[in-house]
C-alpha atoms as a PDB file:
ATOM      1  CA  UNK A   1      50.661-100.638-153.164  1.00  0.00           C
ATOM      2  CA  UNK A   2      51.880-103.184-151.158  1.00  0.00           C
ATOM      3  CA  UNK A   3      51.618-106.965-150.797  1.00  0.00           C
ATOM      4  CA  UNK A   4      52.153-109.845-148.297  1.00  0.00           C
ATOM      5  CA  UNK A   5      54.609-112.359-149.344  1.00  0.00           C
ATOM      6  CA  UNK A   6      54.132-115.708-147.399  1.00  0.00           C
ATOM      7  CA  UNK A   7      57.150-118.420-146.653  1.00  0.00           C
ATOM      8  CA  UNK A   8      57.744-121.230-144.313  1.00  0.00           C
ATOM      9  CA  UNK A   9      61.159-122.147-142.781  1.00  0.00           C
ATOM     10  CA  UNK A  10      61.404-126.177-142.108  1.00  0.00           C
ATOM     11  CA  UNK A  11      63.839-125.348-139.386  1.00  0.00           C
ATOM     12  CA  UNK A  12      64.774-122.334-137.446  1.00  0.00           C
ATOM     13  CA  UNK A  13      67.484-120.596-139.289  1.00  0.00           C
ATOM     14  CA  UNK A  14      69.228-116.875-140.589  1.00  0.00           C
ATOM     15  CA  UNK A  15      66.890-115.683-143.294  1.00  0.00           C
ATOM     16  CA  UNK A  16      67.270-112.726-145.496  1.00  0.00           C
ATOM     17  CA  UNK A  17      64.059-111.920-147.880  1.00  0.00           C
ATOM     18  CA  UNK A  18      65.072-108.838-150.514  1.00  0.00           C
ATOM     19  CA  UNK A  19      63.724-106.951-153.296  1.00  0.00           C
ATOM     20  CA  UNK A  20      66.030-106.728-156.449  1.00  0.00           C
ATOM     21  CA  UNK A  21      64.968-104.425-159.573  1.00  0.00           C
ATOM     22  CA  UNK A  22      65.581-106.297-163.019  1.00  0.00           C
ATOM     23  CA  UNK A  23      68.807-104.406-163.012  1.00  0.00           C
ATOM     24  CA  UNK A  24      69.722-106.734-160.271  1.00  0.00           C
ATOM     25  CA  UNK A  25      69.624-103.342-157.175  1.00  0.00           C
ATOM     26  CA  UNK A  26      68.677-104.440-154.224  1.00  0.00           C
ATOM     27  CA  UNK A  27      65.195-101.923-153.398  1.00  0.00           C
ATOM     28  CA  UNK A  28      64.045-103.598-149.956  1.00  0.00           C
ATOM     29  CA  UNK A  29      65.232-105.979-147.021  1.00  0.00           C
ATOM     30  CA  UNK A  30      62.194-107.123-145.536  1.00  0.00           C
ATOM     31  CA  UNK A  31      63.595-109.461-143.557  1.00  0.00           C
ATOM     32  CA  UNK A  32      67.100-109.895-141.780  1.00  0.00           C
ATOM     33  CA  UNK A  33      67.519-112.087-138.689  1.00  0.00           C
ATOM     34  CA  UNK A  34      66.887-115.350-137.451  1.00  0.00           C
ATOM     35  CA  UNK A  35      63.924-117.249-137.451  1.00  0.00           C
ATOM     36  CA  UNK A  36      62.245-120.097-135.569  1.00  0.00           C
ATOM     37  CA  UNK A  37      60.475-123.079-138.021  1.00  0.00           C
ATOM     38  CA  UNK A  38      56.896-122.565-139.017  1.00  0.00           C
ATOM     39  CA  UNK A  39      54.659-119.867-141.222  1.00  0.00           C
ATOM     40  CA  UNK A  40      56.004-116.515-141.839  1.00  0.00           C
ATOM     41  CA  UNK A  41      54.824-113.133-143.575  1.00  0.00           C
ATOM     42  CA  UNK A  42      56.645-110.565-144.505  1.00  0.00           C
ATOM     43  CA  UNK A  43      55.009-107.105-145.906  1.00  0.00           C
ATOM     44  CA  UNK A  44      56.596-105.097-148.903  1.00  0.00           C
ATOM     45  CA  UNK A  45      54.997-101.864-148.474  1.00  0.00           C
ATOM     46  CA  UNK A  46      56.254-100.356-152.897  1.00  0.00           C
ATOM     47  CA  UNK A  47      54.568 -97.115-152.408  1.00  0.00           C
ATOM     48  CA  UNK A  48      58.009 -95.647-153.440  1.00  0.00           C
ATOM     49  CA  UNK A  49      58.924 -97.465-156.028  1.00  0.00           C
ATOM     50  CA  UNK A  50      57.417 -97.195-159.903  1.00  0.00           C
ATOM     51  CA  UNK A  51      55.453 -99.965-161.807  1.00  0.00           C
ATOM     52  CA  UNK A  52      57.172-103.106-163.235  1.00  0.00           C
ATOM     53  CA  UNK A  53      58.791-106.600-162.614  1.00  0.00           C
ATOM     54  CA  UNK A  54      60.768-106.863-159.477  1.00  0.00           C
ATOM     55  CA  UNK A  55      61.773-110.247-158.012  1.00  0.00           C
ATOM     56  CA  UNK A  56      62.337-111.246-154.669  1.00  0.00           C
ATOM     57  CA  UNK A  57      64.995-113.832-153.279  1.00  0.00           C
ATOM     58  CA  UNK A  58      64.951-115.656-149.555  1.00  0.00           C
ATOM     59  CA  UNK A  59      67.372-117.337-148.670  1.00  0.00           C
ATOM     60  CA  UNK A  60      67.571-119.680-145.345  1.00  0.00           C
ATOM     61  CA  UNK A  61      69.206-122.537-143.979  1.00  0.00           C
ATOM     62  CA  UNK A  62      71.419-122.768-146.671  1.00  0.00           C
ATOM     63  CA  UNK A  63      69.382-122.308-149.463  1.00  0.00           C
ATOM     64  CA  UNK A  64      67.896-120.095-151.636  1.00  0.00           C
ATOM     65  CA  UNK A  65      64.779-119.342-153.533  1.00  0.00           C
ATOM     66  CA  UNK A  66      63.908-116.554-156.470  1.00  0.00           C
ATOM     67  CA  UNK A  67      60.670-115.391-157.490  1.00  0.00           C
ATOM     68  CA  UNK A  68      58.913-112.772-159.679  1.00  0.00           C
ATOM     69  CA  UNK A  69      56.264-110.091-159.047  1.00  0.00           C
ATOM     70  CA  UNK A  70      54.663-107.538-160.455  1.00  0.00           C
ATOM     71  CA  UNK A  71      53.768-104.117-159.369  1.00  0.00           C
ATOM     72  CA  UNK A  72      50.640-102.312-160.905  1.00  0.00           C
ATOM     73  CA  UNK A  73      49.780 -98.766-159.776  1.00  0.00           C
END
C-alpha cells in the first residue's frame, strides 16, 4: 500500500509535501527541505494507515497546491 506521487518545482525552492486525513490531521511529511528545479518523487509508503480519502498538499515557492487520493486495501 503505497504510491509515488510525482511534482515538479519551476525553481529551486523550500517545499513541504504532507498527508492530511479528511479531519484535516496531518498523517505524513514526505517531504521537508529545499529543493533544486526539475522532476521530483516522493513515496507515501500507507501501510499504517486504514482505507479512505486522504489528500495531500505541497506547497513551494510560495504557493500551494491540494489534491485527493484514495487508499484501497
Amino acid at each position: 500500500p503505497s504510491t509515488a506521487i510525482r511534482f515538479t518545482l519551476d525553481a529551486g525552492s523550500q517545499t513541504r509535501l504532507a498527508v492530511y486525513d479528511l479531519l484535516g490531521r496531518e498523517v505524513a511529511v514526505l517531504v521537508n527541505g529545499t529543493l533544486a528545479a526539475g522532476a521530483h518523487t516522493a513515496t507515501f509508503d500507507a501501510s499504517g494507515l486504514t482505507s479512505g480519502v486522504y489528500m495531500y498538499k505541497l506547497e513551494a515557492g510560495g504557493q500551494s497546491m491540494t489534491r485527493r487520493m484514495t487508499l484501497v486495501k
